[in-house]
N, C-alpha and C. Protein backbone atom coordinates (compact mmCIF):
# COMPACT_ATOMS: atom_id res chain seq x y z
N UNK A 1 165.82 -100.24 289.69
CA UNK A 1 166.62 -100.02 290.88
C UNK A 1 167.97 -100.72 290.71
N UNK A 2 169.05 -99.84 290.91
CA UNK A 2 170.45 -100.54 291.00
C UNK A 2 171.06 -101.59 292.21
N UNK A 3 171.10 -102.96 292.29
CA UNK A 3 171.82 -102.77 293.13
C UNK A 3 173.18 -102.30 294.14
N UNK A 4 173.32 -102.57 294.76
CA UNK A 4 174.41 -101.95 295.45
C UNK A 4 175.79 -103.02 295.52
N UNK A 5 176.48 -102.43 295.43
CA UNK A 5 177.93 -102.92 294.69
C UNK A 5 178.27 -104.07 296.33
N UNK A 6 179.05 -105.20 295.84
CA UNK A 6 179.32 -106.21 296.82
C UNK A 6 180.25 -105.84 297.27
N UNK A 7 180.71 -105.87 298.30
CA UNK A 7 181.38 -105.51 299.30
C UNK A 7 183.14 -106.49 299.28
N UNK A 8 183.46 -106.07 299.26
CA UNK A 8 185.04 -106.82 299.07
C UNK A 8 186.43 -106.96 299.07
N UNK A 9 185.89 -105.87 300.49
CA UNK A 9 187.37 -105.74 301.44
C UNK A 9 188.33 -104.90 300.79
N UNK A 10 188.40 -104.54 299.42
CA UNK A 10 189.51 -104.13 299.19
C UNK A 10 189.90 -102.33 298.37
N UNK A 11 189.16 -101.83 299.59
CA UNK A 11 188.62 -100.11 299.52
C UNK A 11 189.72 -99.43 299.84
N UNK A 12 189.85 -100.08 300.99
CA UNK A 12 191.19 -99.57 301.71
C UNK A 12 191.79 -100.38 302.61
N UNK A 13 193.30 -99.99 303.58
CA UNK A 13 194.35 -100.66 304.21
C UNK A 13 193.71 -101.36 305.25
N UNK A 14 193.84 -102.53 305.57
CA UNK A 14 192.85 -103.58 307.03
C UNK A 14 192.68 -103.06 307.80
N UNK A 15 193.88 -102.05 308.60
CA UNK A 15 193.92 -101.40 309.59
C UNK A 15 193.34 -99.71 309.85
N UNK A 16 193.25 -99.13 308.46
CA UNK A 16 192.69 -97.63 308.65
C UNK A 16 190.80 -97.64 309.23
N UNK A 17 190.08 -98.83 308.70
CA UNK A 17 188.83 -98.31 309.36
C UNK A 17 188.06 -97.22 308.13
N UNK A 18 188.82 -96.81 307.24
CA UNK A 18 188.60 -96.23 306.23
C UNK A 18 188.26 -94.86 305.94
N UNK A 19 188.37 -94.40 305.66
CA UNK A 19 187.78 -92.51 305.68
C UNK A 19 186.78 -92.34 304.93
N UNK A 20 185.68 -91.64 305.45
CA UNK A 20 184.61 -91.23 304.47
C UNK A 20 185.22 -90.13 303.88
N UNK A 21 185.77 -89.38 304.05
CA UNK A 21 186.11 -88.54 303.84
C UNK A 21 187.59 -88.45 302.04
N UNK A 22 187.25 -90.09 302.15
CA UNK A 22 188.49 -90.28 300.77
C UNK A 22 187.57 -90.86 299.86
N UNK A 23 186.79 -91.83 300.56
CA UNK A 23 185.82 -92.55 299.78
C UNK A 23 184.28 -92.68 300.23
N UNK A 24 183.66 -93.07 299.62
CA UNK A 24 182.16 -92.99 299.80
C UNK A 24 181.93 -94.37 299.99
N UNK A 25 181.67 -94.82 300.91
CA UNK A 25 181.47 -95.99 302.13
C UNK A 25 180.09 -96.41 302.18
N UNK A 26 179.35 -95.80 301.51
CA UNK A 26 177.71 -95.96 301.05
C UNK A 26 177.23 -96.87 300.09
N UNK A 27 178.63 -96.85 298.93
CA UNK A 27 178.23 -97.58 297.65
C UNK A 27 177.92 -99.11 298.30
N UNK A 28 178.35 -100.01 299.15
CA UNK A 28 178.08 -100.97 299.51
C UNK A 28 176.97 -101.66 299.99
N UNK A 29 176.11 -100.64 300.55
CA UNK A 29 174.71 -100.86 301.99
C UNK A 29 173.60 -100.80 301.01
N UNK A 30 172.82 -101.24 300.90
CA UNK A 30 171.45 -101.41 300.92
C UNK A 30 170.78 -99.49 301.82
N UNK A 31 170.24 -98.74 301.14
CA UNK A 31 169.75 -97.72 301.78
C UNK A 31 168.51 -97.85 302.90
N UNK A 32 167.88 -98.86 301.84
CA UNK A 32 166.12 -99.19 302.84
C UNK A 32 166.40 -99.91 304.05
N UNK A 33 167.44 -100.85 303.68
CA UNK A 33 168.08 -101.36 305.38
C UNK A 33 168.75 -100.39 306.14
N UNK A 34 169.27 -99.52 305.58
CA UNK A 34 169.87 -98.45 306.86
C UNK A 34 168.78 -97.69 307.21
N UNK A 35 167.45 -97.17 306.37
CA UNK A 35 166.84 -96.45 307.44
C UNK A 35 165.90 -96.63 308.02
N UNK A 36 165.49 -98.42 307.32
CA UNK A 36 164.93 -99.35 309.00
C UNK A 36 165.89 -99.30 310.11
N UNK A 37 167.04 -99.52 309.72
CA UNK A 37 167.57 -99.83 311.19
C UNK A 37 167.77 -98.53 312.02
N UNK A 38 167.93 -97.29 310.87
CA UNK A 38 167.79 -95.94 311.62
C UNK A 38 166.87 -95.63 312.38
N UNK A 39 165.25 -95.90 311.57
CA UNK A 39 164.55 -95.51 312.50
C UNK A 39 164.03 -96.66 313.31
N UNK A 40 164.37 -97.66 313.56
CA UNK A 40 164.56 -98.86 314.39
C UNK A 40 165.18 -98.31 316.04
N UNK A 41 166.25 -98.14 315.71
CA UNK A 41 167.13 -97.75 316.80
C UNK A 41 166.55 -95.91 317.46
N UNK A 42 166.19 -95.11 316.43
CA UNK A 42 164.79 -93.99 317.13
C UNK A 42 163.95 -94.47 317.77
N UNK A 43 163.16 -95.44 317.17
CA UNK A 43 162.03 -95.52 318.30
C UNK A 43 162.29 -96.20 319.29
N UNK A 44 163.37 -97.23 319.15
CA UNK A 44 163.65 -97.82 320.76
C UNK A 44 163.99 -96.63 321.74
N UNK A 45 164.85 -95.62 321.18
CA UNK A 45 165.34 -94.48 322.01
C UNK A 45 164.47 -93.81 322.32
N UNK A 46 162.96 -93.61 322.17
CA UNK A 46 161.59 -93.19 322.27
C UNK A 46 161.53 -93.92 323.44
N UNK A 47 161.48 -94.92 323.41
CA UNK A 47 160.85 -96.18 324.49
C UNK A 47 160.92 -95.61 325.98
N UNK A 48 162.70 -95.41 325.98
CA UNK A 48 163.20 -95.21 327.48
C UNK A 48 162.60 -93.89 327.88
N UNK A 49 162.36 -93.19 327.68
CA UNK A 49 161.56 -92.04 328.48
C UNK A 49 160.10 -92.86 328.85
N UNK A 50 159.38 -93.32 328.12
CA UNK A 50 158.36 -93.74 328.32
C UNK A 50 158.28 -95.12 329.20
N UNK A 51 159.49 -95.82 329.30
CA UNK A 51 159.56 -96.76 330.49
C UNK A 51 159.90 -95.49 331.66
N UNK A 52 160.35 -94.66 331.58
CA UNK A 52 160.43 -94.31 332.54
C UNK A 52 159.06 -93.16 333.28
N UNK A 53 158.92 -92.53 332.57
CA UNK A 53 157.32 -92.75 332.26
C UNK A 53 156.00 -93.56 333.44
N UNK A 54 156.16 -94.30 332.51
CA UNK A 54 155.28 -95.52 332.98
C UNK A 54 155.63 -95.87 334.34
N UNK A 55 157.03 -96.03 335.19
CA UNK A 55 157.51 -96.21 336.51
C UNK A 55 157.62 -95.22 337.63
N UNK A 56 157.41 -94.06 336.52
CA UNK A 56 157.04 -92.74 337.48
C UNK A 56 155.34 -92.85 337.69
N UNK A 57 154.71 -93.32 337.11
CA UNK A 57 153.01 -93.13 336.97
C UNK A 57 153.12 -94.38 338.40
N UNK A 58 154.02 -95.40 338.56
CA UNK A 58 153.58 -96.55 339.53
C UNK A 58 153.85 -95.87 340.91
N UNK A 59 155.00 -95.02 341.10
CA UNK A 59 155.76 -94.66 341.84
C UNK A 59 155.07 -93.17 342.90
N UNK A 60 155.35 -93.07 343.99
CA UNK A 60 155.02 -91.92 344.82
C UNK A 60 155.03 -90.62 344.09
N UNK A 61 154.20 -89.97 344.29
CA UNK A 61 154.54 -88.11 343.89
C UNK A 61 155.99 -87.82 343.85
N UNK A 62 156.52 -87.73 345.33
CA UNK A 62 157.43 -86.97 345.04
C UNK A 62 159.17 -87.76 344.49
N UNK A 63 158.76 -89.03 344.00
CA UNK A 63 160.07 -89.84 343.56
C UNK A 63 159.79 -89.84 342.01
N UNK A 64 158.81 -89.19 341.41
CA UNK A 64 158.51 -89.51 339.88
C UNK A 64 159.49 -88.77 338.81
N UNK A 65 159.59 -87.58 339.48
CA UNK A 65 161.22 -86.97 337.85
C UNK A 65 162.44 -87.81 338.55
N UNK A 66 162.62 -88.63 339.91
CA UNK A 66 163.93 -89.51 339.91
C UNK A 66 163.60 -90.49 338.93
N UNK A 67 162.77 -91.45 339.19
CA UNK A 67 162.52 -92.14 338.02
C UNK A 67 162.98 -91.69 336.46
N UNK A 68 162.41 -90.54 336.51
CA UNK A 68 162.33 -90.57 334.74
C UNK A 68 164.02 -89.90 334.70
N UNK A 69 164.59 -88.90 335.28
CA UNK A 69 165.67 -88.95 334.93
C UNK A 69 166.88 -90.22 335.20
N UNK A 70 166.36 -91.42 336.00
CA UNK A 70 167.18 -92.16 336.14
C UNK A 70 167.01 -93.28 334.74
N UNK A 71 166.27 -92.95 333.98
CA UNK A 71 166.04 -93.70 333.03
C UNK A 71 166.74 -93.20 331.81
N UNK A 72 166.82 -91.95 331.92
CA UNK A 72 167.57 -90.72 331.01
C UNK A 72 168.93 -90.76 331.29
N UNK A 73 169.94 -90.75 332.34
CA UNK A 73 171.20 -91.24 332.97
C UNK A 73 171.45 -91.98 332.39
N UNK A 74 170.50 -92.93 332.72
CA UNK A 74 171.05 -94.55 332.36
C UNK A 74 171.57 -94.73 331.04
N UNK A 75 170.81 -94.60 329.93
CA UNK A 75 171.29 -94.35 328.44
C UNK A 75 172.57 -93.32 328.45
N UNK A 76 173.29 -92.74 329.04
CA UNK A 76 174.35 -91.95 328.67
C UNK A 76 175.66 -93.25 329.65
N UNK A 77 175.11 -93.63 330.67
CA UNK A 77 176.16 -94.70 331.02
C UNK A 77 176.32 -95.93 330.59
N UNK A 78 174.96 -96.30 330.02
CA UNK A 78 174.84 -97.71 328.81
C UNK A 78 175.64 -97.35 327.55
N UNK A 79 175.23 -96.51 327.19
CA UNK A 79 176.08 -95.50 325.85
C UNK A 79 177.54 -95.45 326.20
N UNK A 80 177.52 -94.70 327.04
CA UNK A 80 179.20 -94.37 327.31
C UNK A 80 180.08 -96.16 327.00
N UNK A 81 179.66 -97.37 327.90
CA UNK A 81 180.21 -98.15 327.91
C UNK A 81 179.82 -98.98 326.88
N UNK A 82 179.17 -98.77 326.11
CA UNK A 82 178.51 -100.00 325.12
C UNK A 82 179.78 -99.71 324.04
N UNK A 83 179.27 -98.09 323.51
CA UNK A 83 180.42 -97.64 322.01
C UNK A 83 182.14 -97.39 322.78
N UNK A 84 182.53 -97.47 323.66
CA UNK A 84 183.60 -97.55 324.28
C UNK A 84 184.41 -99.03 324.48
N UNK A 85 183.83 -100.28 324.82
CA UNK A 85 184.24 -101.53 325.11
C UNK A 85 183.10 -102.59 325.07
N UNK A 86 181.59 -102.31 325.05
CA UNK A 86 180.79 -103.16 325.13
C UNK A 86 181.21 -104.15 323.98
N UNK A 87 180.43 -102.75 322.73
CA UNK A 87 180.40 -103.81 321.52
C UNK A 87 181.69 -104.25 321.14
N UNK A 88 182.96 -103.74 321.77
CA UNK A 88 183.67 -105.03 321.04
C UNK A 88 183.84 -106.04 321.94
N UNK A 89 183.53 -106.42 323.17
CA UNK A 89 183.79 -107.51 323.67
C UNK A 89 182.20 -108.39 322.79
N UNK A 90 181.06 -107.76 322.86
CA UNK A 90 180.67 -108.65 322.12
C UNK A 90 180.26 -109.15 320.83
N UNK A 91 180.73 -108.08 319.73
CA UNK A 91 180.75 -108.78 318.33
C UNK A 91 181.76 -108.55 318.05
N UNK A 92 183.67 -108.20 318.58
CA UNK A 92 184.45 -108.55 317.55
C UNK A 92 184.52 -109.47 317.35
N UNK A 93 185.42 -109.62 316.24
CA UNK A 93 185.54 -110.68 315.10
C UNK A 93 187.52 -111.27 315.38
N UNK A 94 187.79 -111.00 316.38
CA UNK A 94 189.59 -111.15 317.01
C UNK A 94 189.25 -112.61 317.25
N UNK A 95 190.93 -112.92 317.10
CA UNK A 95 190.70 -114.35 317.27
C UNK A 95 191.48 -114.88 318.73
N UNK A 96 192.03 -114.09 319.23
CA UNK A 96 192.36 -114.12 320.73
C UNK A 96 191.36 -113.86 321.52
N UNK A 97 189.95 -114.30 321.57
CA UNK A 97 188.85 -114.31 322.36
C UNK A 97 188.88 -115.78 322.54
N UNK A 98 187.90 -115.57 323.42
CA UNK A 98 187.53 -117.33 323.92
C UNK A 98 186.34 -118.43 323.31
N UNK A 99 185.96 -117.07 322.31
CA UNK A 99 184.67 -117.94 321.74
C UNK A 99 183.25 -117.63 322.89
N UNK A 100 183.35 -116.92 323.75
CA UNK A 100 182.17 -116.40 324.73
C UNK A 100 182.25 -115.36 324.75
N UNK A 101 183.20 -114.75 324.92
CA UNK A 101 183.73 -113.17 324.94
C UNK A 101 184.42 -112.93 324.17
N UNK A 102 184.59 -111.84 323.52
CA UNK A 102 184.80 -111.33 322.51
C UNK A 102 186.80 -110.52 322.90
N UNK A 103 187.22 -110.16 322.30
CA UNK A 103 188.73 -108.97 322.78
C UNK A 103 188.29 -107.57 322.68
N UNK A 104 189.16 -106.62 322.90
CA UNK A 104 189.17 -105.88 322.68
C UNK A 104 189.68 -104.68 321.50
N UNK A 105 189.53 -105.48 320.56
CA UNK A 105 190.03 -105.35 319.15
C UNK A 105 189.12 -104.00 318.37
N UNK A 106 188.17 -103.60 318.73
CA UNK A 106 187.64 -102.60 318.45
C UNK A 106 186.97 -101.61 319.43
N UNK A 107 188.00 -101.71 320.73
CA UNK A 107 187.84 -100.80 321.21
C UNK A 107 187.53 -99.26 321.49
N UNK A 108 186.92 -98.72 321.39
CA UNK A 108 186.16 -97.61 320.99
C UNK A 108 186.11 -97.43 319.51
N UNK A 109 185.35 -98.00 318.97
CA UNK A 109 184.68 -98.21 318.12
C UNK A 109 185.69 -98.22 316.81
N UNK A 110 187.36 -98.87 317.46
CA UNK A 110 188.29 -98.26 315.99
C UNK A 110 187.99 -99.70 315.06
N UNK A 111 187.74 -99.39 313.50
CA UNK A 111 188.12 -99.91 312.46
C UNK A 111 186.62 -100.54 312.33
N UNK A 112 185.44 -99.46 312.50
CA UNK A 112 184.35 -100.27 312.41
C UNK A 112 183.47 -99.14 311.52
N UNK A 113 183.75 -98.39 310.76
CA UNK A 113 183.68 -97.18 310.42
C UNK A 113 182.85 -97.67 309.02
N UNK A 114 183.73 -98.69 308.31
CA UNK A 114 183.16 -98.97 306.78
C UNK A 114 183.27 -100.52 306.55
N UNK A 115 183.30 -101.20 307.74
CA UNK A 115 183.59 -102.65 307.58
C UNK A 115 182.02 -102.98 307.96
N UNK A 116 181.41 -104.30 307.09
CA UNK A 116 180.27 -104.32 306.98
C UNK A 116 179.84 -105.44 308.18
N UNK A 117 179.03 -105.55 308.37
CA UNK A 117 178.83 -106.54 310.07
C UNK A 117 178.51 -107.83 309.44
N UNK A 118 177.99 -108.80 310.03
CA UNK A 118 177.64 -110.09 309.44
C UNK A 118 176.98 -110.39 308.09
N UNK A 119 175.93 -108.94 307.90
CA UNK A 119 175.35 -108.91 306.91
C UNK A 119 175.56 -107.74 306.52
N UNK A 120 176.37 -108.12 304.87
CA UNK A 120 176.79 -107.18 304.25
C UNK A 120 175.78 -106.02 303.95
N UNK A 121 174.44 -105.76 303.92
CA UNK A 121 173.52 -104.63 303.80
C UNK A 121 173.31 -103.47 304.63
N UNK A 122 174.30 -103.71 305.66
CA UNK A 122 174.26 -102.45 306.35
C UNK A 122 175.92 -102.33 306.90
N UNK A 123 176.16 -101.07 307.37
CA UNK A 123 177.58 -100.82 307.73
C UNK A 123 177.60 -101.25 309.29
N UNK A 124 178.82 -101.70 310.14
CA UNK A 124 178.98 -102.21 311.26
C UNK A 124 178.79 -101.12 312.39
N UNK A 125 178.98 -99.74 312.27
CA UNK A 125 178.24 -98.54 313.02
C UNK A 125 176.96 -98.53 313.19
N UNK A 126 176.43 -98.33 312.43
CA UNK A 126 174.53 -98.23 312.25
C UNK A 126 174.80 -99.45 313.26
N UNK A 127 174.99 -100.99 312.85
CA UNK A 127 174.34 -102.13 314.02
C UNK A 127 175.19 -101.80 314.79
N UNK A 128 176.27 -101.21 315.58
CA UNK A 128 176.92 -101.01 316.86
C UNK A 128 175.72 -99.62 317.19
N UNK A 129 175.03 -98.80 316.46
CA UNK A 129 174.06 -98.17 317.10
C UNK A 129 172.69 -98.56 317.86
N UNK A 130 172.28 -99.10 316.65
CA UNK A 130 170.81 -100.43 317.16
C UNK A 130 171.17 -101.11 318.14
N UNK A 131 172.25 -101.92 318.09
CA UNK A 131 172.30 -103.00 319.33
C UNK A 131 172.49 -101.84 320.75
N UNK A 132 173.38 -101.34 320.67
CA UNK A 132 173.18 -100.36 322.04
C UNK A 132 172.18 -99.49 322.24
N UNK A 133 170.99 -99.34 321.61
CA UNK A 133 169.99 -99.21 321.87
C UNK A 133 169.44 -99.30 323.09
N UNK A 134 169.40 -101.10 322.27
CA UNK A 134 168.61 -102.34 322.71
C UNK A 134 169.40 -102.34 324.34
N UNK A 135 170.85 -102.14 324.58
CA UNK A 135 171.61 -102.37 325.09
C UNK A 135 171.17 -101.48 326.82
N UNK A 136 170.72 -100.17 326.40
CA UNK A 136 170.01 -99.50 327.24
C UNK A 136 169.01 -99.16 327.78
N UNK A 137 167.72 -99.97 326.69
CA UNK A 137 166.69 -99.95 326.96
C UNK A 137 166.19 -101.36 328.06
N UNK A 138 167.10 -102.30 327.80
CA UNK A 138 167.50 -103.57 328.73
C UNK A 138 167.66 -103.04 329.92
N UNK A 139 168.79 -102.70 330.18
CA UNK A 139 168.61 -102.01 331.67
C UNK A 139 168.48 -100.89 332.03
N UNK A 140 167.44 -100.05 331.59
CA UNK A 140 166.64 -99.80 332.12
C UNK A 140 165.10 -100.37 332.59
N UNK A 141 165.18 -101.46 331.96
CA UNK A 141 163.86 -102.60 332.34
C UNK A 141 164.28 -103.19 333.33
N UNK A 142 165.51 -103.61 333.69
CA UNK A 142 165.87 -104.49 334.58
C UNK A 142 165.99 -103.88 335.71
N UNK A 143 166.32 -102.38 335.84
CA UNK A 143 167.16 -101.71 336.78
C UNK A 143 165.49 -101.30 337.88
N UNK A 144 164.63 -100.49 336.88
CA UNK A 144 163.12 -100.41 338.42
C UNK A 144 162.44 -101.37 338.45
């Protein structure tokens, strides 16, 4: 087995975010870690129907598809705001944050395309996918 080439910033310009489309942005990642975390972030997305699910089974007859579609909603407004401003208030890497909160330096998701996250074995998309997952499946636990 080969490993996979170290990662070292210098693919392309700081600011492009990089193009798959010029270069192949793969040679860097570990594969078996991307499709744990792929199908990591599937089965959490499994989950939320089935929490919702489960709160329709507690719930009256006729309030049980509110339940489950409010659990289904919810992931498109957790989503909407997570890959829009969540994740960069909370893992950029800007140094005009406060050290609690994060800036807005990768605001909808720019320049996170082929830059690798804390741990170089996976690309910073895939974990801006997993964590907002997690991000929606949270509240929807919290929310019935």
């Amino acid at each position: 087995m080969v490993a996979a080439a170290t990662y070292n910033g210098t693919t392309g310009a700081a600011d492009d975010g990089y193009s798959s489309g010029v270069q192949d942005l793969n040679i860097f990642y570990d594969t078996g870690n991307m499709v744990f975390l792929t199908m990591s972030a599937v089965l959490v997305l499994l989950m939320i129907p089935g929490v919702g699910f489960f709160y329709s089974g507690l719930a009256r007859r006729k309030s049980a598809l509110q339940l489950i579609l409010l659990s289904m909603i919810a992931v498109g407004v957790v989503g909407f705001q997570w890959f829009f401003w969540g994740y960069s208030l909370v893992f950029s890497r800007g140094t005009s944050g406060n050290g609690f909160i994060g800036d807005l330096s990768q605001f909808g998701l720019m320049k996170t395309l082929g830059e690798p996250n804390g741990s170089t074995n996976i690309p910073d998309i895939l974990f801006c996918l997993y964590q907002g997952m997690f991000a929606s499946i949270t509240y929807v636990l919290n929310y019935h």
